[in-house]
N, C-alpha and C. Protein backbone atom coordinates (compact mmCIF):
# COMPACT_ATOMS: atom_id res chain seq x y z
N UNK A 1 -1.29 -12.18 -10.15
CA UNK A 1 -1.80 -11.16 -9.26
C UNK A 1 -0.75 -10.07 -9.02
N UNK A 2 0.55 -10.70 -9.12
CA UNK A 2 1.43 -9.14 -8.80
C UNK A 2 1.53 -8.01 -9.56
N UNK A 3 1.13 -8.57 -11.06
CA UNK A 3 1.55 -7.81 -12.23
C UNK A 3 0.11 -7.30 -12.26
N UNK A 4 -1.22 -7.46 -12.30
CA UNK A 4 -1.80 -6.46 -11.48
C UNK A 4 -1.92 -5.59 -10.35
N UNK A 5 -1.20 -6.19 -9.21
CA UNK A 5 -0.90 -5.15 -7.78
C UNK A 5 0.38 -3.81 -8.41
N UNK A 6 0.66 -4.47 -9.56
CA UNK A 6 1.89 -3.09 -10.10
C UNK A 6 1.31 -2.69 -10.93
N UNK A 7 0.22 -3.00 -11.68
CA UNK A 7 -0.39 -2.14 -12.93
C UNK A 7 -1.18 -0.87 -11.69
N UNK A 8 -1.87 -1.80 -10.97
CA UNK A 8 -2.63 -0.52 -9.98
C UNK A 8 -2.19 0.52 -9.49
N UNK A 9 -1.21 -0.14 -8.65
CA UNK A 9 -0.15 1.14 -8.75
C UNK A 9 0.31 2.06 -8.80
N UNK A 10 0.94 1.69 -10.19
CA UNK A 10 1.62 2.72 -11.02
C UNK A 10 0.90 3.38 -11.75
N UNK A 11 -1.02 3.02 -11.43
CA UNK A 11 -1.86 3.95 -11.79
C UNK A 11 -2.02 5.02 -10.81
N UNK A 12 -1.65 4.05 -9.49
CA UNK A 12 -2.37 5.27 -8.30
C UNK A 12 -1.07 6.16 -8.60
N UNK A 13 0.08 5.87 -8.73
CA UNK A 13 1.18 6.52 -8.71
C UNK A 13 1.44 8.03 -9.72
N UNK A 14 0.75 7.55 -10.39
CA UNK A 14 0.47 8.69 -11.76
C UNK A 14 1.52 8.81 -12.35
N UNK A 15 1.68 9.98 -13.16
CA UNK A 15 3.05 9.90 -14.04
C UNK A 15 4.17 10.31 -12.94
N UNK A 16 5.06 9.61 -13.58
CA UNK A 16 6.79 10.32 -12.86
C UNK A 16 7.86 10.55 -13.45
N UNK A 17 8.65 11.02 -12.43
CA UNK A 17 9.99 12.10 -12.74
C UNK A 17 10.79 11.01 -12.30
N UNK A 18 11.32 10.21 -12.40
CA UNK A 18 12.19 9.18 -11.70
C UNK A 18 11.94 7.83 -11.50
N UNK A 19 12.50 7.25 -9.94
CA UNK A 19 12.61 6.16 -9.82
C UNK A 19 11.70 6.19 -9.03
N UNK A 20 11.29 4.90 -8.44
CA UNK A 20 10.24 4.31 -7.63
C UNK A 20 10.95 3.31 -6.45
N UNK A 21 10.86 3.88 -5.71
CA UNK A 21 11.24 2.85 -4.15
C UNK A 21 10.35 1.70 -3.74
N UNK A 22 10.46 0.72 -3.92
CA UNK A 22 9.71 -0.44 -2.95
C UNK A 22 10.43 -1.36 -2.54
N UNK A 23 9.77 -1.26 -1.36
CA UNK A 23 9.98 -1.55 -0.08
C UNK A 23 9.18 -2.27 0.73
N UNK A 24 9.29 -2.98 1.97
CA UNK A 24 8.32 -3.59 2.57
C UNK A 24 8.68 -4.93 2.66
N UNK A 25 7.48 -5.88 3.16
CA UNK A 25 7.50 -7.34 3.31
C UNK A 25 7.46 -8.18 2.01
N UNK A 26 9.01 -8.61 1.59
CA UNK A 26 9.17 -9.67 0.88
C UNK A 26 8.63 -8.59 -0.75
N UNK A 27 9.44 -7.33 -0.77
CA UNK A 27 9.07 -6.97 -2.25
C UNK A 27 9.56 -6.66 -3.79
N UNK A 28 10.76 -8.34 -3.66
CA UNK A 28 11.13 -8.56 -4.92
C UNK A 28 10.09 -8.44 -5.81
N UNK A 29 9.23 -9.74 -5.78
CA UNK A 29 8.04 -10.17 -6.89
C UNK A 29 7.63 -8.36 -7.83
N UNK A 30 7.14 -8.05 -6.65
CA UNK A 30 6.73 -6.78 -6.76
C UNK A 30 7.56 -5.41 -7.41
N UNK A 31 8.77 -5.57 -6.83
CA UNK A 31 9.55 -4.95 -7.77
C UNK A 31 9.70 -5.35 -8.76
N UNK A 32 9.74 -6.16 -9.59
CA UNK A 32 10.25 -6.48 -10.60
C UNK A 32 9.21 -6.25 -11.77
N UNK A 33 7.85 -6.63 -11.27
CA UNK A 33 6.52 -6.10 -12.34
C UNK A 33 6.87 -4.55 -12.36
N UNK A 34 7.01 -3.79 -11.09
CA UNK A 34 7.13 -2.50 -11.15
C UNK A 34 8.12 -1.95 -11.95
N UNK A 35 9.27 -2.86 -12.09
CA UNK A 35 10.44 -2.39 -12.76
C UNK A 35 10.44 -2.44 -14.06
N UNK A 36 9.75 -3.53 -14.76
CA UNK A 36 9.01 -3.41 -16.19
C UNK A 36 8.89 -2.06 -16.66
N UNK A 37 8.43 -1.61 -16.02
CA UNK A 37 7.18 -0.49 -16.35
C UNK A 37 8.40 1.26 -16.29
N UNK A 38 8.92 1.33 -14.90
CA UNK A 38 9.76 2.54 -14.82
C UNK A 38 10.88 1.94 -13.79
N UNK A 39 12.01 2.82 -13.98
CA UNK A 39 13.02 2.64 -13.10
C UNK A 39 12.79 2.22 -11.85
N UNK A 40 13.57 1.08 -11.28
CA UNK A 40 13.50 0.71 -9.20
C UNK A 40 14.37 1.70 -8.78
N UNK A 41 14.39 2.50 -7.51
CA UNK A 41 15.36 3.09 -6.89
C UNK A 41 15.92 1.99 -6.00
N UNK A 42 17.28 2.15 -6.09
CA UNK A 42 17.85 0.77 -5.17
C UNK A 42 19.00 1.50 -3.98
N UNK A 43 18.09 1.75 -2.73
CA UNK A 43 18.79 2.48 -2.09
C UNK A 43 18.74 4.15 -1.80
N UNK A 44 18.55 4.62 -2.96
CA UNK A 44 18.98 5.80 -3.21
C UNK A 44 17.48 7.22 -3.33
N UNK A 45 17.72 8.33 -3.41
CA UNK A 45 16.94 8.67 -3.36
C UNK A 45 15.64 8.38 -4.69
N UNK A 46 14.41 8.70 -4.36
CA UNK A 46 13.32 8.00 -5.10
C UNK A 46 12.40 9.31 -5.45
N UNK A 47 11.88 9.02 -6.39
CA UNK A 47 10.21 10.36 -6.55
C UNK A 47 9.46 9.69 -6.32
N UNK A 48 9.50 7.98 -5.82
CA UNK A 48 8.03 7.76 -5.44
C UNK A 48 8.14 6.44 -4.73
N UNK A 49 7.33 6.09 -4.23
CA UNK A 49 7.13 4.33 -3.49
C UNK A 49 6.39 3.75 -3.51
N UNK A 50 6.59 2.31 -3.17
CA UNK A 50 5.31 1.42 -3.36
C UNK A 50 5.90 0.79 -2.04
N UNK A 51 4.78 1.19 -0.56
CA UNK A 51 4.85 -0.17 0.17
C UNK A 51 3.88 -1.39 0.30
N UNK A 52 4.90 -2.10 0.28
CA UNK A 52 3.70 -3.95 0.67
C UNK A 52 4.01 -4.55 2.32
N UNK A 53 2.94 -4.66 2.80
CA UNK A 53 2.74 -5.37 3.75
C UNK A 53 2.03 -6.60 4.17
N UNK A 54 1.91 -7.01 2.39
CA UNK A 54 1.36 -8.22 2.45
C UNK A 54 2.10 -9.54 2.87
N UNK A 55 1.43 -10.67 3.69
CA UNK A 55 1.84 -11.66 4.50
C UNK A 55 2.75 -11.63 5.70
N UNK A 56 2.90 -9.81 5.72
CA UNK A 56 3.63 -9.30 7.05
C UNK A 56 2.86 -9.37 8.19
N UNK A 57 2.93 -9.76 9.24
CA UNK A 57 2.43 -9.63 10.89
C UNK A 57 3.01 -8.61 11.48
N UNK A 58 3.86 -7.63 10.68
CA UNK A 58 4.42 -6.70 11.06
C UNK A 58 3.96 -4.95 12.14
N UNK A 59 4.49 -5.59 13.54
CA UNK A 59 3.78 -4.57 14.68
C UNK A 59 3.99 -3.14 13.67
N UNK A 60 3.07 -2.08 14.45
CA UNK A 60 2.89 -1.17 14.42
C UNK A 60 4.43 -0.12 14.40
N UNK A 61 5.58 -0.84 15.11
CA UNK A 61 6.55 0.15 15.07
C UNK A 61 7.53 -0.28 14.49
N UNK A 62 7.13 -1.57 14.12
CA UNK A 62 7.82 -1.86 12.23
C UNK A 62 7.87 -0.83 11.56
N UNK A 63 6.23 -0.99 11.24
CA UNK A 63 6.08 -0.49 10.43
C UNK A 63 5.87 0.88 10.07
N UNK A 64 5.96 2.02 11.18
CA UNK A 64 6.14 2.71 11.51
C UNK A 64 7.98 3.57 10.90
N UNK A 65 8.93 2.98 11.56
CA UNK A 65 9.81 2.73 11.15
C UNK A 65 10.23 3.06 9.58
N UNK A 66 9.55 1.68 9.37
CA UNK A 66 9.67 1.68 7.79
C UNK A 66 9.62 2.61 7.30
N UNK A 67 8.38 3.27 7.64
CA UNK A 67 8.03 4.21 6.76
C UNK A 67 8.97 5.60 7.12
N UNK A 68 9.36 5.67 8.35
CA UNK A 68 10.03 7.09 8.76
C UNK A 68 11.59 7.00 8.10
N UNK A 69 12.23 5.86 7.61
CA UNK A 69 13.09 5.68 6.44
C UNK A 69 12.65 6.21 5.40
N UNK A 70 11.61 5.61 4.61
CA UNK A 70 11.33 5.85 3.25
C UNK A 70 10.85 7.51 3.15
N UNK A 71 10.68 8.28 4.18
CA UNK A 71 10.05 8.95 4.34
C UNK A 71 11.75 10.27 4.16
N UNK A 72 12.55 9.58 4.77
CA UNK A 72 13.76 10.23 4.27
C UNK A 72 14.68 10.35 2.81
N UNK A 73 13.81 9.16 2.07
CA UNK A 73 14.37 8.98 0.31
C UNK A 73 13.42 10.07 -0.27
N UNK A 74 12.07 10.29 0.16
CA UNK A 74 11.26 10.92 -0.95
C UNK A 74 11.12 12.09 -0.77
N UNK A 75 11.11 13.65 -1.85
CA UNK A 75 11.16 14.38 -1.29
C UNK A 75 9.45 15.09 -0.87
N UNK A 76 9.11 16.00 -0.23
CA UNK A 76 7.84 16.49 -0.58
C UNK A 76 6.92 15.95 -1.13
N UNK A 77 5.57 15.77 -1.11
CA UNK A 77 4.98 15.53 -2.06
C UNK A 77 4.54 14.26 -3.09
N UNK A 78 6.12 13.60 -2.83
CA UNK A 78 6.11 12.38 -3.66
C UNK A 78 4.85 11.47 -3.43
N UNK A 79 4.59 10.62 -4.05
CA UNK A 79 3.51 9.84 -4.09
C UNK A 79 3.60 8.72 -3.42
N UNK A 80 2.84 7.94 -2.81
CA UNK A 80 3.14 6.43 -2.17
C UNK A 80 1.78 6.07 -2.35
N UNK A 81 1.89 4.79 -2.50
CA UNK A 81 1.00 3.46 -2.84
C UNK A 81 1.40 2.24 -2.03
N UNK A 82 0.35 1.95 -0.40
CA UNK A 82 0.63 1.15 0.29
C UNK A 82 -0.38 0.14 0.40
N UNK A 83 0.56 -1.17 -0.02
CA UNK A 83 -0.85 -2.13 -0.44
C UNK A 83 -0.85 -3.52 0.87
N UNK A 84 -1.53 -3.74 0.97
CA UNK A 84 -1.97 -4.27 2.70
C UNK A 84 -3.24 -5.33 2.50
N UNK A 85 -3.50 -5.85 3.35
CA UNK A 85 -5.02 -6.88 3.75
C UNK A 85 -5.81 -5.99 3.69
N UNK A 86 -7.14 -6.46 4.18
CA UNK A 86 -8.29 -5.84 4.19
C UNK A 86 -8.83 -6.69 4.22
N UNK A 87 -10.51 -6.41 5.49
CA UNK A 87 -11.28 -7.02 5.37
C UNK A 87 -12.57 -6.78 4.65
N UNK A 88 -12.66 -8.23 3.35
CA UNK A 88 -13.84 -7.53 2.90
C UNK A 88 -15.51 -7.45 3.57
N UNK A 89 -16.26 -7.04 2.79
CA UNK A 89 -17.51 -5.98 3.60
C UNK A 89 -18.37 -7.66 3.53
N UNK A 90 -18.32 -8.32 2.70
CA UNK A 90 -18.94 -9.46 2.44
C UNK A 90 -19.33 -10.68 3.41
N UNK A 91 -19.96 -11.55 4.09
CA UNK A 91 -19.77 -12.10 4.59
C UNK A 91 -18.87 -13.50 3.86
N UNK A 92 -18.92 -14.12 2.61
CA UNK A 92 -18.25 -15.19 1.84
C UNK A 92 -17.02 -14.63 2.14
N UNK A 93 -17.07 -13.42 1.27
CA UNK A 93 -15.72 -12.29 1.48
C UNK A 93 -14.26 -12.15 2.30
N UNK A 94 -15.37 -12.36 3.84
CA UNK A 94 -14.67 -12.36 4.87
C UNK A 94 -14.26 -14.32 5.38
N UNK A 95 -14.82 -14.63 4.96
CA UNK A 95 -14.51 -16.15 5.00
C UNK A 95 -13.21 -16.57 4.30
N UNK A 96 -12.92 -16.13 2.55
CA UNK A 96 -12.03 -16.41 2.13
C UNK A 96 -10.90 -15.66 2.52
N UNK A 97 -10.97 -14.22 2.92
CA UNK A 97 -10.07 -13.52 3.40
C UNK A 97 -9.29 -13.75 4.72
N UNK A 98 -10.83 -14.67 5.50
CA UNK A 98 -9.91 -15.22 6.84
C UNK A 98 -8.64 -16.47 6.27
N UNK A 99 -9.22 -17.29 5.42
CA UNK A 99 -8.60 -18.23 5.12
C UNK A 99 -7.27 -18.19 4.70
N UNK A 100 -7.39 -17.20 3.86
CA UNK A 100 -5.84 -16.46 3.20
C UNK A 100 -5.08 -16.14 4.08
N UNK A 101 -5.31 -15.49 4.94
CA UNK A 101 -4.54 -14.91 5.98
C UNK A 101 -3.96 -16.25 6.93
N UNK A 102 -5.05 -17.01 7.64
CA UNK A 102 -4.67 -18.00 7.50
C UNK A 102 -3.63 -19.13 7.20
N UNK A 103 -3.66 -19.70 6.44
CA UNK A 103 -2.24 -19.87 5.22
C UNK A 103 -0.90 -19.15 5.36
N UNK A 104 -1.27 -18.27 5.76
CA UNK A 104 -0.01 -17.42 5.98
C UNK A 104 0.58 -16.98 7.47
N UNK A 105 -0.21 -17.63 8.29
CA UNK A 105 0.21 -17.79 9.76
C UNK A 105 -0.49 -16.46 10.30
N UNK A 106 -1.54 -15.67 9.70
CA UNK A 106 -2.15 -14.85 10.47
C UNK A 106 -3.61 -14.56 10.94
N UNK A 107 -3.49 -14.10 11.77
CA UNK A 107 -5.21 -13.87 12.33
C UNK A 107 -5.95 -13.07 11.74
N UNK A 108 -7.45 -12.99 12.01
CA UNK A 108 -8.16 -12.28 11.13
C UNK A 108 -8.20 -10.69 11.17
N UNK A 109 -7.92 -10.14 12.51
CA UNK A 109 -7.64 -8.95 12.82
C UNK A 109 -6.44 -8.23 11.75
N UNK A 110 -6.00 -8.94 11.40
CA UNK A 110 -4.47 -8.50 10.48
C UNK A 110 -5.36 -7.93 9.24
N UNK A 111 -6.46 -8.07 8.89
CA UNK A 111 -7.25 -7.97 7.55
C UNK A 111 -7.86 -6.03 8.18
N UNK A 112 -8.17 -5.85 9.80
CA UNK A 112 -8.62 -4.55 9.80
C UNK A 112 -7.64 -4.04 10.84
N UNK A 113 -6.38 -3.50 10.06
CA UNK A 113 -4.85 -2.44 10.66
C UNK A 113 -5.69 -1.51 9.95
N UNK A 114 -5.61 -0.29 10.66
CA UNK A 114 -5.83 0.81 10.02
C UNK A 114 -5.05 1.78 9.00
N UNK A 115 -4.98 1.07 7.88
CA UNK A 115 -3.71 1.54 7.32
C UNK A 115 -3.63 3.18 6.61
N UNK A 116 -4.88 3.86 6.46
CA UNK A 116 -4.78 5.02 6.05
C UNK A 116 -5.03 6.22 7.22
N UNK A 117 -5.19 5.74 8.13
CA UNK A 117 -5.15 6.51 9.74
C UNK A 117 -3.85 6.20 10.15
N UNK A 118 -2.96 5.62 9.89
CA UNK A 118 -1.95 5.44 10.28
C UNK A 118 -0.99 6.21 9.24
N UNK A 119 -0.96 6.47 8.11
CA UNK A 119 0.06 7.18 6.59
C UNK A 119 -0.77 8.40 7.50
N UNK A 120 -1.85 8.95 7.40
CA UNK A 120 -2.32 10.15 8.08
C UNK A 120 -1.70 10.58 9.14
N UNK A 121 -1.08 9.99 10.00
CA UNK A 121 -0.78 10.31 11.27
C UNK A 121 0.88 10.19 11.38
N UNK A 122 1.14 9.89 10.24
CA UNK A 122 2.73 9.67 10.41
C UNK A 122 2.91 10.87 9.00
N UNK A 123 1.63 11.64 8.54
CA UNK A 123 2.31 13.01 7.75
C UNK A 123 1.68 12.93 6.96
N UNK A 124 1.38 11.66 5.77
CA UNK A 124 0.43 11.45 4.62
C UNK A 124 -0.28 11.86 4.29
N UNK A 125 -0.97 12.82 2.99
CA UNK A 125 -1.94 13.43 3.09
C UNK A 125 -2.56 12.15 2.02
N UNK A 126 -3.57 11.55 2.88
CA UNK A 126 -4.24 10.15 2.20
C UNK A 126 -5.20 10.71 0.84
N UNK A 127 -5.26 10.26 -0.17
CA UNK A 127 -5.39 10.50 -1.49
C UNK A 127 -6.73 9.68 -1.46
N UNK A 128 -6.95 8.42 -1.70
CA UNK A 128 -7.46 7.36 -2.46
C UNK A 128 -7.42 6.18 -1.45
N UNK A 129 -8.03 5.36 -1.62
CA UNK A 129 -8.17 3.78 -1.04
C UNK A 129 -9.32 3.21 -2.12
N UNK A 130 -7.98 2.15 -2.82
CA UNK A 130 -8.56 1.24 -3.47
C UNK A 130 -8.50 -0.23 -3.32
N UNK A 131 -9.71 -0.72 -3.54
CA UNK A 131 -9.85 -2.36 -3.10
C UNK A 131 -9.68 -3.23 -4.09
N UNK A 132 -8.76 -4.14 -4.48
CA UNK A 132 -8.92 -5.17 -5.23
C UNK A 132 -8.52 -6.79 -4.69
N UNK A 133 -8.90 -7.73 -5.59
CA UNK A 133 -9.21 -8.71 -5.26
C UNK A 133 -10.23 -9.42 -4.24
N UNK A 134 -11.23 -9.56 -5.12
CA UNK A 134 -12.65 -9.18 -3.85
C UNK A 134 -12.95 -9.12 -2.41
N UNK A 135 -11.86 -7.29 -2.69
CA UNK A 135 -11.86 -6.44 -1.49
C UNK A 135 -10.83 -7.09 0.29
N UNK A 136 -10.22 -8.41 -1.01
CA UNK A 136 -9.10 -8.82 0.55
C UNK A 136 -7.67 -8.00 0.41
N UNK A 137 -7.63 -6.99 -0.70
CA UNK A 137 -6.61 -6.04 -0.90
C UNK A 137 -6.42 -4.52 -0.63
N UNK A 138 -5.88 -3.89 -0.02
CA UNK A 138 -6.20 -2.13 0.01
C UNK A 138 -5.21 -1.75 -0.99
N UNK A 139 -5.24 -0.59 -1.68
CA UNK A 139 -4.06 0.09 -2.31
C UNK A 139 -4.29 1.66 -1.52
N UNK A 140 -3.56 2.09 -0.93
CA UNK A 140 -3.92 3.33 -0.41
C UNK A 140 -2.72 4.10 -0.99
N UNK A 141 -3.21 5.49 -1.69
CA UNK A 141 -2.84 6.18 -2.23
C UNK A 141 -2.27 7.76 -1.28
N UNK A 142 -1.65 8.02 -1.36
CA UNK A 142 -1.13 8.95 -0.09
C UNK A 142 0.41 9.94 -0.72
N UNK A 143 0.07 10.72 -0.44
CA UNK A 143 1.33 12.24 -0.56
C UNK A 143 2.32 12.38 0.50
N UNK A 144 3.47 12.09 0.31
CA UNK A 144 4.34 12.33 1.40
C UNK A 144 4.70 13.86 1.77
N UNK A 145 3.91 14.20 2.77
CA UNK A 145 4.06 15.88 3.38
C UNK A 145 3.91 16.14 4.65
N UNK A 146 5.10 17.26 5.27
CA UNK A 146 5.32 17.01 6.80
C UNK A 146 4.23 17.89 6.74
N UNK A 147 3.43 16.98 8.22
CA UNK A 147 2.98 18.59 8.65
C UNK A 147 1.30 18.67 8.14
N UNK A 148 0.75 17.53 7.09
CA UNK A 148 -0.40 17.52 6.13
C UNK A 148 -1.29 17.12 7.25
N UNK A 149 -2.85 17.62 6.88
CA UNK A 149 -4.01 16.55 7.16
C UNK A 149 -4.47 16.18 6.42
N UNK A 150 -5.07 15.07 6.74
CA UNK A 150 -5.94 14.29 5.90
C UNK A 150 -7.04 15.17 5.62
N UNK A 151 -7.74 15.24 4.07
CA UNK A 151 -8.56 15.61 3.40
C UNK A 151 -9.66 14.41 2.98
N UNK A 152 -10.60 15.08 2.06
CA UNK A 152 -11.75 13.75 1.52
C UNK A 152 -10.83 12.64 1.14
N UNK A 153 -11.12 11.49 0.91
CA UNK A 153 -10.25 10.53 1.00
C UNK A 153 -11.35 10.03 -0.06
N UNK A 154 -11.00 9.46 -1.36
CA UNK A 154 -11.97 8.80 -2.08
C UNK A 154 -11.70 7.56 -2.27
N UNK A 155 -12.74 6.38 -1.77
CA UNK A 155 -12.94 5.07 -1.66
C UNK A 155 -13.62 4.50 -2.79
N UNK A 156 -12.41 3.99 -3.84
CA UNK A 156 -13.05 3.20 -4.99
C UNK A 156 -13.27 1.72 -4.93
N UNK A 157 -14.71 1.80 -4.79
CA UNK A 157 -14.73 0.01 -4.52
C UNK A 157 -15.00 -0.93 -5.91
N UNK A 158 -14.56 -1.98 -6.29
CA UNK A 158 -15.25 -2.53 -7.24
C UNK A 158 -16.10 -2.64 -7.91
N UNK A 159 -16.41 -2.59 -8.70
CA UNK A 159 -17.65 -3.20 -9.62
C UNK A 159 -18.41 -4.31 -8.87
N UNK A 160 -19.93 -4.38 -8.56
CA UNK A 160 -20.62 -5.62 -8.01
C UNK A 160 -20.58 -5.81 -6.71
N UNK A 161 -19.71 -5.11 -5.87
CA UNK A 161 -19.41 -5.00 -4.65
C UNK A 161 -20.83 -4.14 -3.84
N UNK A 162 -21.26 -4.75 -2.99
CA UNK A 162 -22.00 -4.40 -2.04
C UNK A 162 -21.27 -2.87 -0.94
């Protein structure tokens, strides 16, 4: 599953000029599929990011935070890809998604953080929201720019998905 959460990605990510920052909860695994593919920035400044907040319980001014760091590596424009829970639309859906979360010491509410009202509101001009793994995954696609609003936002849902 990771080496798909980095193929996605580094699709939402599009082509690049550089390195790639990721960052977030627990994102060796994740770096390292990513690093396959194009340079990790380690530290230093980046043309692009990937955050994970998966199996994080991480409050709002975590994660907040987080991002007002990463937000100092990238310049303008750069691209970010923030991949998170989600609850899917399904009722089975939402059963296995509680369960997962679950497992991981969290409640079901952790599946609906508003994660692209939140990149919006901290500057993001939100791109894309894509769902994978039947829809217990977000990839939200987003432009790092001071000062942006959010525009149409296009929601690609799966194949077969209700």
């Amino acid at each position: 599953m990771t080496r798909a959460l980095a193929a996605r990605s580094l699709e939402l990510l599009g082509p690049l000029d550089g390195s790639v920052a990721v960052v977030g909860h627990r994102p060796r695994r994740l770096a390292a599929a990513i690093g396959a593919h194009v340079p990790i920035a380690a530290g230093e400044a980046a043309a692009a990011a990937v955050v994970t907040f998966l199996g994080a319980g991480a409050a709002p001014a975590e994660r907040q935070a987080l991002m007002a760091l990463l937000g100092r590596r990238l310049p303008a424009g750069a691209p970010v890809v923030l991949v998170d829970h989600n609850q899917p639309r399904t009722r089975w859906g939402r059963v296995l998604g509680i369960a997962a979360l679950a497992l991981r010491g969290l409640g079901p509410a952790r599946a609906r953080y508003p994660v692209a009202r939140e990149l919006a509101a901290l500057g993001l001009r939100v791109e894309r929201l894509r769902l994978v793994c039947g829809e217990r995954i977000q990839l939200v696609a987003a432009r790092w720019g001071r000062g942006t609003a959010p525009e149409g936002v296009e929601l690609v849902v799966p194949t077969g998905s209700k």
